[in-house]
C-alpha atoms as a PDB file:
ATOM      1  CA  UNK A   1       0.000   0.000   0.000  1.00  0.00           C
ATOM      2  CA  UNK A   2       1.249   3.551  -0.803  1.00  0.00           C
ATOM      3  CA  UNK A   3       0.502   6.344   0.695  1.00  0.00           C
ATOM      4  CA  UNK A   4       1.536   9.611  -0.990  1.00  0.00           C
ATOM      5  CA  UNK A   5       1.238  13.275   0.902  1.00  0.00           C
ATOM      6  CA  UNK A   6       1.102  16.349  -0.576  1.00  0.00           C
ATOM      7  CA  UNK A   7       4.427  18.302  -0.835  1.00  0.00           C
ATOM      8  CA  UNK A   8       4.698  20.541   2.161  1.00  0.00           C
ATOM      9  CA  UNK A   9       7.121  22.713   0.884  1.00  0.00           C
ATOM     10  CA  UNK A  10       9.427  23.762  -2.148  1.00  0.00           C
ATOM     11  CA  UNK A  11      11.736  19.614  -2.260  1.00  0.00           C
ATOM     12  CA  UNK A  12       9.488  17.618  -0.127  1.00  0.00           C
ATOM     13  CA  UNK A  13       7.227  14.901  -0.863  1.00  0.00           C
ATOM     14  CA  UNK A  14       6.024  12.102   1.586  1.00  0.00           C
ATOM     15  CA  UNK A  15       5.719   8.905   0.877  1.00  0.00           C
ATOM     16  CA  UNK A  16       5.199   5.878   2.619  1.00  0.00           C
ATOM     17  CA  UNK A  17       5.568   2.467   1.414  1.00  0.00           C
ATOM     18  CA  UNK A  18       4.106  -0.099   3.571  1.00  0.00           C
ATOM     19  CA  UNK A  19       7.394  -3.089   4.325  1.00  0.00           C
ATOM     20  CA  UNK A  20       7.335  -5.985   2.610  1.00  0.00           C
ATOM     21  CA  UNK A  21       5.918  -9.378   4.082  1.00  0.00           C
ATOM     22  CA  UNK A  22       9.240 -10.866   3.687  1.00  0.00           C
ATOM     23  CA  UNK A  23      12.927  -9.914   4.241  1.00  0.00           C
ATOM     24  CA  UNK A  24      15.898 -10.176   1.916  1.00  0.00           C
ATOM     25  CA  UNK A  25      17.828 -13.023   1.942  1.00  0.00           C
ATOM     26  CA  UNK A  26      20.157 -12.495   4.620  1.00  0.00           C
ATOM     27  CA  UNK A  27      22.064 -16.107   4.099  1.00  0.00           C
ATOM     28  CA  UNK A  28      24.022 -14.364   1.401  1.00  0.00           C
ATOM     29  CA  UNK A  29      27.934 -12.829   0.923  1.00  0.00           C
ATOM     30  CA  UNK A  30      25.696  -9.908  -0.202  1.00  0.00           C
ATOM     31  CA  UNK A  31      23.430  -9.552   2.165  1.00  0.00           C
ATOM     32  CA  UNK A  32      20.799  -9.185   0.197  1.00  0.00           C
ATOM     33  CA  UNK A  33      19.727 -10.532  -3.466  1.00  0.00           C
ATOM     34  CA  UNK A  34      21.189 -13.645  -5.259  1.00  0.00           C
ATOM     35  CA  UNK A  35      24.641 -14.982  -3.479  1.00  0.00           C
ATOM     36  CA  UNK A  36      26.413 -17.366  -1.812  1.00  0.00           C
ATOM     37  CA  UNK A  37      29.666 -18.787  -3.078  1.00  0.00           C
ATOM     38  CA  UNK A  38      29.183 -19.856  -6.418  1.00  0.00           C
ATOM     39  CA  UNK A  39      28.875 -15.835  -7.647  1.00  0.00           C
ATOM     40  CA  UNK A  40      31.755 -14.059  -9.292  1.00  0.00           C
ATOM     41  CA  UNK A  41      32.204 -10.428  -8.982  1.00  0.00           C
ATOM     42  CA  UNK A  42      31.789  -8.516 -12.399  1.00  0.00           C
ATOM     43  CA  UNK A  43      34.218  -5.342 -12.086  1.00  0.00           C
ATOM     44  CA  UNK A  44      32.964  -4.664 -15.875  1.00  0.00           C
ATOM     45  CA  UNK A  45      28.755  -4.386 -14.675  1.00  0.00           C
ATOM     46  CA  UNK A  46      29.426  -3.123 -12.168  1.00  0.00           C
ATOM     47  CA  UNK A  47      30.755   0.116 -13.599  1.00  0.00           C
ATOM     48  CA  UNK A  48      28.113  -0.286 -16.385  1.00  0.00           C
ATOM     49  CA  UNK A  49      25.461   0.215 -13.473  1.00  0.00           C
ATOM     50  CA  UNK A  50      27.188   3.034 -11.984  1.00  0.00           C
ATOM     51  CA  UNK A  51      27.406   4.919 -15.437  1.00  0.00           C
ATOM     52  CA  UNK A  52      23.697   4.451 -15.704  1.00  0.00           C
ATOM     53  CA  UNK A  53      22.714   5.871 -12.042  1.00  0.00           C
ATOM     54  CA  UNK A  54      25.529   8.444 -11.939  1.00  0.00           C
ATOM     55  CA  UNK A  55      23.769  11.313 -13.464  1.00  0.00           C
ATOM     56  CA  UNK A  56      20.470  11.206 -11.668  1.00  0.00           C
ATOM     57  CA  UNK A  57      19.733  14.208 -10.082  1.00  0.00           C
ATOM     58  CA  UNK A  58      18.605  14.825  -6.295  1.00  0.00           C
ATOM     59  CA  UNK A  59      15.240  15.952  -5.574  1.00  0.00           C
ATOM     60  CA  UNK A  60      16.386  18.400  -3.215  1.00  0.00           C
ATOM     61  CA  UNK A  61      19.272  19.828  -4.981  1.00  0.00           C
ATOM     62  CA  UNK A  62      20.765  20.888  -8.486  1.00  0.00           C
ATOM     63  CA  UNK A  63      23.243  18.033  -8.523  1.00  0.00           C
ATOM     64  CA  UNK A  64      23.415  14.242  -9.385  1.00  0.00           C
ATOM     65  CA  UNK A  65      23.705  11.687  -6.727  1.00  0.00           C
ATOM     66  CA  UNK A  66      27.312  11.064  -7.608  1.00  0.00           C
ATOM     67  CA  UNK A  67      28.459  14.656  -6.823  1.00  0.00           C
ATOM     68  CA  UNK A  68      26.560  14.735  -3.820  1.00  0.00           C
ATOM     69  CA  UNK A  69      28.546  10.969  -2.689  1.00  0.00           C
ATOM     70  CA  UNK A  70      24.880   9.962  -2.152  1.00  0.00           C
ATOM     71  CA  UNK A  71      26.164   7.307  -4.893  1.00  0.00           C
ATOM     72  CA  UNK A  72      29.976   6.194  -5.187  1.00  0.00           C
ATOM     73  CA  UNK A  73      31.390   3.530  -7.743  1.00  0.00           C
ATOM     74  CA  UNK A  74      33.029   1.597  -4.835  1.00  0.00           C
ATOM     75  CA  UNK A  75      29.549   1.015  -3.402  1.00  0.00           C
ATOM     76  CA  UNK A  76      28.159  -1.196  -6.000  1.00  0.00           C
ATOM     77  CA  UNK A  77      28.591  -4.779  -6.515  1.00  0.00           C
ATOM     78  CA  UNK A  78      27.668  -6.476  -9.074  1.00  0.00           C
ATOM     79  CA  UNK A  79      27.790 -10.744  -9.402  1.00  0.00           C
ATOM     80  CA  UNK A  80      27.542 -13.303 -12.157  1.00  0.00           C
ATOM     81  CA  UNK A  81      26.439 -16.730 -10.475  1.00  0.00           C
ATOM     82  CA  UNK A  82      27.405 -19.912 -12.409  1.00  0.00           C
ATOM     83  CA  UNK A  83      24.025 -19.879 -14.250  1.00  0.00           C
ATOM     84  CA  UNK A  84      24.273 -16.608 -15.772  1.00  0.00           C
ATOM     85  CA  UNK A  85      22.316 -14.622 -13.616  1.00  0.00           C
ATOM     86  CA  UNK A  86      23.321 -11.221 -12.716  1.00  0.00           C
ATOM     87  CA  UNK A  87      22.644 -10.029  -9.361  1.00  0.00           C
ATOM     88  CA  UNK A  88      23.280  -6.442  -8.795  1.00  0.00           C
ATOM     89  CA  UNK A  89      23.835  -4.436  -5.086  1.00  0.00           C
ATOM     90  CA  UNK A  90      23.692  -1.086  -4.534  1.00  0.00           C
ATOM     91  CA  UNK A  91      24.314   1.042  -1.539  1.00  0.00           C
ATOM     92  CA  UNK A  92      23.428   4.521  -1.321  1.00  0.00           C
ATOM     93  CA  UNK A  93      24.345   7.187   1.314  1.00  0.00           C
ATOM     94  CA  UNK A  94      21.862  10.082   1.815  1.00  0.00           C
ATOM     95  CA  UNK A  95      22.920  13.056   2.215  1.00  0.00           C
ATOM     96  CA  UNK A  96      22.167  13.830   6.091  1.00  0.00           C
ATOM     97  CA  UNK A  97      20.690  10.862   8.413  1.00  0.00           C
ATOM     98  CA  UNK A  98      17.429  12.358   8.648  1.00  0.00           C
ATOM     99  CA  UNK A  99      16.728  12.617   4.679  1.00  0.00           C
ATOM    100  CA  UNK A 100      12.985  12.623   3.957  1.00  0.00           C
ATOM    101  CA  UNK A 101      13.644  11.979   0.827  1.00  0.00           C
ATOM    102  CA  UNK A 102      15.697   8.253   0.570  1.00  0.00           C
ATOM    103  CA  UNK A 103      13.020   6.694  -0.467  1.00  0.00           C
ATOM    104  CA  UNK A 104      12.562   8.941  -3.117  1.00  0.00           C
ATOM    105  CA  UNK A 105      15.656   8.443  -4.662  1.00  0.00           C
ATOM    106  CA  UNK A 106      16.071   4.705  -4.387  1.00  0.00           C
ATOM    107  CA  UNK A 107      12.968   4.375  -6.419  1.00  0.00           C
ATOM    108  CA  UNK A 108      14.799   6.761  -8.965  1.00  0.00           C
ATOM    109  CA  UNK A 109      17.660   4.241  -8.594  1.00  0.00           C
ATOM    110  CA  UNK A 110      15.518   1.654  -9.637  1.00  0.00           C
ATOM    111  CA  UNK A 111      13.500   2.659 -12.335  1.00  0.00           C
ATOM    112  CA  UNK A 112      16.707   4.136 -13.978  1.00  0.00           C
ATOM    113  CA  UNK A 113      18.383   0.792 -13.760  1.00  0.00           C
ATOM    114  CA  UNK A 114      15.078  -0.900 -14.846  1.00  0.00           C
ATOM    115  CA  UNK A 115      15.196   1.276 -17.641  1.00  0.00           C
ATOM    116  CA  UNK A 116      18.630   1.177 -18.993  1.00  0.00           C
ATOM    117  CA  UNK A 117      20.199  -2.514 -18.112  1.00  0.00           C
ATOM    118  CA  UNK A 118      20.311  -4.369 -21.236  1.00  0.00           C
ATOM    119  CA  UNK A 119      19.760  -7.326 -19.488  1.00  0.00           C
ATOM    120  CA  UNK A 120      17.667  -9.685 -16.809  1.00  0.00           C
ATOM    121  CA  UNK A 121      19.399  -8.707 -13.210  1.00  0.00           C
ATOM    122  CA  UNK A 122      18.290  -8.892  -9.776  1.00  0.00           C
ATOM    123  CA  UNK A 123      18.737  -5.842  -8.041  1.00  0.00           C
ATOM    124  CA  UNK A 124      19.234  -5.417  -4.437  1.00  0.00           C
ATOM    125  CA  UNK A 125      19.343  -1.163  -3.455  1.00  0.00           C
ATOM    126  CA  UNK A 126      20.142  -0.372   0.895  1.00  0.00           C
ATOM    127  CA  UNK A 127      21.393   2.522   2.166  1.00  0.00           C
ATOM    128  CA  UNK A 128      24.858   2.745   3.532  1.00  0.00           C
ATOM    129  CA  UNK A 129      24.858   1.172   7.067  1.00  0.00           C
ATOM    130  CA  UNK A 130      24.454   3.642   9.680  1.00  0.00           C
ATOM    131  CA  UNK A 131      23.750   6.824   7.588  1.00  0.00           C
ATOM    132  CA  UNK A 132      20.252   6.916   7.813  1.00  0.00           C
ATOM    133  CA  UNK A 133      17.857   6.652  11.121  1.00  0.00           C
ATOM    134  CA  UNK A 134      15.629   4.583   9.724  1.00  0.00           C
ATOM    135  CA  UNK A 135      17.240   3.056   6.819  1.00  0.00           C
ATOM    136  CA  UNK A 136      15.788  -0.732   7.509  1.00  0.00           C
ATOM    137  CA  UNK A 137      12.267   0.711   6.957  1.00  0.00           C
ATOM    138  CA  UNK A 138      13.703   2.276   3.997  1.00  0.00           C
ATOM    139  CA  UNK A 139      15.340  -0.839   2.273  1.00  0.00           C
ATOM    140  CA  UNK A 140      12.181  -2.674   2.815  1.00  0.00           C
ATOM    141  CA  UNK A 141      10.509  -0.314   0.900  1.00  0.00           C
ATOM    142  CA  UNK A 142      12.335   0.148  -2.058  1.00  0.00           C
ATOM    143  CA  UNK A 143      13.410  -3.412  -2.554  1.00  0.00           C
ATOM    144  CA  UNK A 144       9.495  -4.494  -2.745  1.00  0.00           C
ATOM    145  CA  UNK A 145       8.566  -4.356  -6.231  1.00  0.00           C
ATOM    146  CA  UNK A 146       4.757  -4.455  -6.158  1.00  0.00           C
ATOM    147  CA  UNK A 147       5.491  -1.283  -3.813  1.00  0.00           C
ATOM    148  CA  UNK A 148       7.664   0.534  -6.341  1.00  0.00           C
ATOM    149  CA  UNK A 149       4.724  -0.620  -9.217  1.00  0.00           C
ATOM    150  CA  UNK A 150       2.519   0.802  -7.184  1.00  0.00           C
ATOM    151  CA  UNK A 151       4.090   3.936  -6.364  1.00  0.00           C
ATOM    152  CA  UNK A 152       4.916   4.771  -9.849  1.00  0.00           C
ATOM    153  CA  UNK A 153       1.302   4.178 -10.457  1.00  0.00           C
ATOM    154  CA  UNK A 154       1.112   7.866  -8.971  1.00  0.00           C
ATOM    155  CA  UNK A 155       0.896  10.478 -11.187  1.00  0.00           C
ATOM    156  CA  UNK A 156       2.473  13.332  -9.043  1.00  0.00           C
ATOM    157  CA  UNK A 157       5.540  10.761  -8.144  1.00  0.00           C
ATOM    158  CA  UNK A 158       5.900   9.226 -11.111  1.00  0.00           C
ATOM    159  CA  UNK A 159       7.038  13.129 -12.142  1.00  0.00           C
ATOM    160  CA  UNK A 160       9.424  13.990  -9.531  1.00  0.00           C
ATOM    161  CA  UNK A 161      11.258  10.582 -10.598  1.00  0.00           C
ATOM    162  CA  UNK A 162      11.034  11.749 -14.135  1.00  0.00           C
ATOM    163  CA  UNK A 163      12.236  14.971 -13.167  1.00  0.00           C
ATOM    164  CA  UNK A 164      14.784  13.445 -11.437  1.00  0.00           C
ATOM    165  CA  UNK A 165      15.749  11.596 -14.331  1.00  0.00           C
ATOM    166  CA  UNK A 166      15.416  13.601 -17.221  1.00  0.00           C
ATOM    167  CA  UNK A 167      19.158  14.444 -17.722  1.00  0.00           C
ATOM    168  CA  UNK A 168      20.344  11.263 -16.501  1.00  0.00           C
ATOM    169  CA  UNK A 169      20.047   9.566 -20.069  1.00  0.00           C
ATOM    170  CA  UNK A 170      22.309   6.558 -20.626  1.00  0.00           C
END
């Protein structure tokens, strides 16, 4: 269930996105999508996905997420496993603990990624451990996909993340 509020001010937008039902799996080297030993770490993705997410702007600011730090190269992982399947993690570091906006811009991270990746990947987005009060909350959210369908479903959202992402092309 989403619940969207209207913006209270010139940047801000509240949304809530009910958790999940179920948690990531935890039982992997990632800690979160695909893993476990038989995956392979894919230097070459891995900057492919950080080109494509690079350039998408904050909602709060004039910049992108990369020269913000909110997104770094050395935070993203991406995996082969030994049946071809690409698993794909990606933390993110908001820029001050208390950002109303995280959500926000992890569902940018993911439709941009949905969007661009030229192939079938699982994708697994958290925020940086410890830079966020309540980034668990936060990871639920954006890693459930019927949430994120939903919440693109609304038409005031669904154009902040286009704003967001207009000059981000890949």
């Amino acid at each position: 269930m989403v619940d969207v509020a209207e913006p209270t001010g010139v940047g801000e937008v509240g949304v809530v996105i009910s958790p999940p039902a179920t948690e990531p799996n935890s039982n992997d080297a990632a800690g979160g999508v695909g893993g476990g030993n038989d995956m392979v770490y894919d230097e070459d993705r891995a900057l492919e996905v950080f080109d494509i997410v690079r350039n998408i702007k904050d909602p709060e600011h004039p910049y992108s997420l990369e020269q913000l730090n909110v997104i770094k190269e050395e935070n993203i992982t991406a995996r082969m496993s030994d049946g071809g399947d690409l698993y794909i993690l990606i933390n993110f570091t908001p820029t001050v603990p208390h950002c109303s906006l995280a959500t926000l811009i992890g569902l940018c991270l993911r439709i941009q990624l949905e969007r661009n990746m030229p192939e079938a990947f699982k994708l697994d987005i958290r925020i940086t451990k410890g830079t966020h009060s309540t980034e668990d909350e936060i990871n639920k959210q954006i890693n459930d996909k019927e949430r994120v369908s939903a919440a693109m479903e609304n038409p005031n959202l669904c154009q902040i993340v286009e704003e967001c992402l207009k000059d981000a092309q890949y």
